[in-house]
C-alpha atoms as a PDB file:
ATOM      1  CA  UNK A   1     -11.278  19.373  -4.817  1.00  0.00           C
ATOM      2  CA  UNK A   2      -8.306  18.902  -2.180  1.00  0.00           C
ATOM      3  CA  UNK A   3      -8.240  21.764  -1.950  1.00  0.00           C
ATOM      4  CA  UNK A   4     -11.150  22.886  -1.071  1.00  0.00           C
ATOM      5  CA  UNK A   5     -11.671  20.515   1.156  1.00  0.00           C
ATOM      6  CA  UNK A   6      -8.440  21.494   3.478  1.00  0.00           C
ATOM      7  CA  UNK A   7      -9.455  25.019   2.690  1.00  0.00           C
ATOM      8  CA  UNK A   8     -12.862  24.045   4.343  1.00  0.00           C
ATOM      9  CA  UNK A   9     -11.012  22.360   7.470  1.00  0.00           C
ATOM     10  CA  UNK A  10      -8.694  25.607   7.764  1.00  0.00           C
ATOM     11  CA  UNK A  11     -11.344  27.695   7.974  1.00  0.00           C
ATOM     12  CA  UNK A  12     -13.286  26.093  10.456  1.00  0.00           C
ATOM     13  CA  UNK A  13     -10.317  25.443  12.418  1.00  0.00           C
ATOM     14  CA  UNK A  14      -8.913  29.035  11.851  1.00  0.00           C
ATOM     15  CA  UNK A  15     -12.783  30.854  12.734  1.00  0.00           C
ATOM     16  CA  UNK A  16     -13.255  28.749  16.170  1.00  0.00           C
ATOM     17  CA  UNK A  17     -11.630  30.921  19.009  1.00  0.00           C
ATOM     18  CA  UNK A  18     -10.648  29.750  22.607  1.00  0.00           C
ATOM     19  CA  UNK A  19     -13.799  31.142  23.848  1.00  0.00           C
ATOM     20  CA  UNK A  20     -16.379  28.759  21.737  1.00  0.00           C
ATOM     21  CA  UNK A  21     -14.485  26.024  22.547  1.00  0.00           C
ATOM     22  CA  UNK A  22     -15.054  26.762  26.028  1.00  0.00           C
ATOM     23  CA  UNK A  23     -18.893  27.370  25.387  1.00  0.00           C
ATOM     24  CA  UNK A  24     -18.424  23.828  23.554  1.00  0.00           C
ATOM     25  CA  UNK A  25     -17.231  21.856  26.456  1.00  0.00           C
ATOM     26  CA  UNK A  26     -19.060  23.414  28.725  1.00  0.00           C
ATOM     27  CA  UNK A  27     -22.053  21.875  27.162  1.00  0.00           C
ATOM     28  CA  UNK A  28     -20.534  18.585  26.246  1.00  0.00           C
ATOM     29  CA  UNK A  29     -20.839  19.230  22.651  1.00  0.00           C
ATOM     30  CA  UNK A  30     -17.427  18.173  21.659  1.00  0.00           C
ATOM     31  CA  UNK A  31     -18.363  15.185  19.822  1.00  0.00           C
ATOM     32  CA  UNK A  32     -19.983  17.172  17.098  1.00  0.00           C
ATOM     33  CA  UNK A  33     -16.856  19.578  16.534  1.00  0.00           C
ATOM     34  CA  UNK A  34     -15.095  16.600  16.338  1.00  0.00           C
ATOM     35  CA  UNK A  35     -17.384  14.517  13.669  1.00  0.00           C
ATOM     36  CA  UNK A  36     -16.946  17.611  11.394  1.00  0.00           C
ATOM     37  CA  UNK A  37     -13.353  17.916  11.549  1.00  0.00           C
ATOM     38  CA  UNK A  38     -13.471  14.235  10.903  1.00  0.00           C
ATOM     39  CA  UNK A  39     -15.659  14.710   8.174  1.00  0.00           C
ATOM     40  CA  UNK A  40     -13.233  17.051   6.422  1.00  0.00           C
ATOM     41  CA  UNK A  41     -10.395  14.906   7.179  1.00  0.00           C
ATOM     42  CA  UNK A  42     -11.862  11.314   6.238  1.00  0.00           C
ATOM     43  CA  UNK A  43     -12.751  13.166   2.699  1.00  0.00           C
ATOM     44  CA  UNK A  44      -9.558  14.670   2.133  1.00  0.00           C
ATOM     45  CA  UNK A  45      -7.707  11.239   2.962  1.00  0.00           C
ATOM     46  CA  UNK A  46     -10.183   9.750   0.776  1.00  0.00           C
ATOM     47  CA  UNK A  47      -9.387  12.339  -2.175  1.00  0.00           C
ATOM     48  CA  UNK A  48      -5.866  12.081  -1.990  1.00  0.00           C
ATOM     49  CA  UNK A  49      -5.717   8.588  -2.014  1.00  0.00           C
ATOM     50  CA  UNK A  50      -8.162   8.649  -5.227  1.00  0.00           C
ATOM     51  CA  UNK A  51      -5.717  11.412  -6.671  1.00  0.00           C
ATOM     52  CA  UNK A  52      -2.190   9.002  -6.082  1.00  0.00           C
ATOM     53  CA  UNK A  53      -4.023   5.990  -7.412  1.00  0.00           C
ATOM     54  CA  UNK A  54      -5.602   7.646 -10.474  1.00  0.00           C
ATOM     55  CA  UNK A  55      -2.030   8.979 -11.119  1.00  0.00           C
ATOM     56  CA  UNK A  56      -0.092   5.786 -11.176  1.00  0.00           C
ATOM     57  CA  UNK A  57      -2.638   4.248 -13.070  1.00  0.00           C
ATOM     58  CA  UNK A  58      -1.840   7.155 -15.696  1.00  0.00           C
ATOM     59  CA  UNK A  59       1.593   6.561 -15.378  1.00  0.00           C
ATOM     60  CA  UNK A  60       1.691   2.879 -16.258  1.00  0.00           C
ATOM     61  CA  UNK A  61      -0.069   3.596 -19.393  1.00  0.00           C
ATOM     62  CA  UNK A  62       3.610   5.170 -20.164  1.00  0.00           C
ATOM     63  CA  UNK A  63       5.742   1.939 -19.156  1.00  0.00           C
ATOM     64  CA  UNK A  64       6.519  -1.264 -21.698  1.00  0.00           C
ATOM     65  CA  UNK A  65       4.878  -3.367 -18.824  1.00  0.00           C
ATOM     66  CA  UNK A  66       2.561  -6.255 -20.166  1.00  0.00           C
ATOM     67  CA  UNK A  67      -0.788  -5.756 -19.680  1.00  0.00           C
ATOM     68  CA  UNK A  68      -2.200  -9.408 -21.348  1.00  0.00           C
ATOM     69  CA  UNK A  69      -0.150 -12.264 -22.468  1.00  0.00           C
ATOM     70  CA  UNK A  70      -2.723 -13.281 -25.011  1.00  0.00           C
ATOM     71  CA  UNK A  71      -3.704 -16.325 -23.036  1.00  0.00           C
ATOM     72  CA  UNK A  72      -6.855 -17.846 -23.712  1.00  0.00           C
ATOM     73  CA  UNK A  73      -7.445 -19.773 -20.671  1.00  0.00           C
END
């Protein structure tokens, strides 16, 4: 799903040539470019993170660590 989603953002980035930004600005319609690049980026940050965290927690299943002292509290 990472991926795809910086596949996504490289192809946006890579199809938008110097002459639609210039249409863009012209118009003051930068701020939507911007939300969808933001878009892309806030999901893949949000991925990522989700993908390290899911991993460590895979990891510790592997480590001698104790999980519960058996205390009844």
């Amino acid at each position: 799903m990472l991926g795809f989603l910086v596949g996504g953002l490289a192809i946006i980035s890579g199809t938008i040539s110097n002459k639609i930004l210039k249409n863009i600005n012209a118009e003051e319609k930068s701020d939507h470019l911007i939300n969808v690049v933001y878009a892309f980026y806030f999901n893949g940050a949000l991925v990522g993170f989700t993908l390290v965290l899911f991993l460590s927690f895979y990891l510790s299943l592997y480590t001698n660590w104790p999980i519960s002292e058996n205390r009844v509290f």
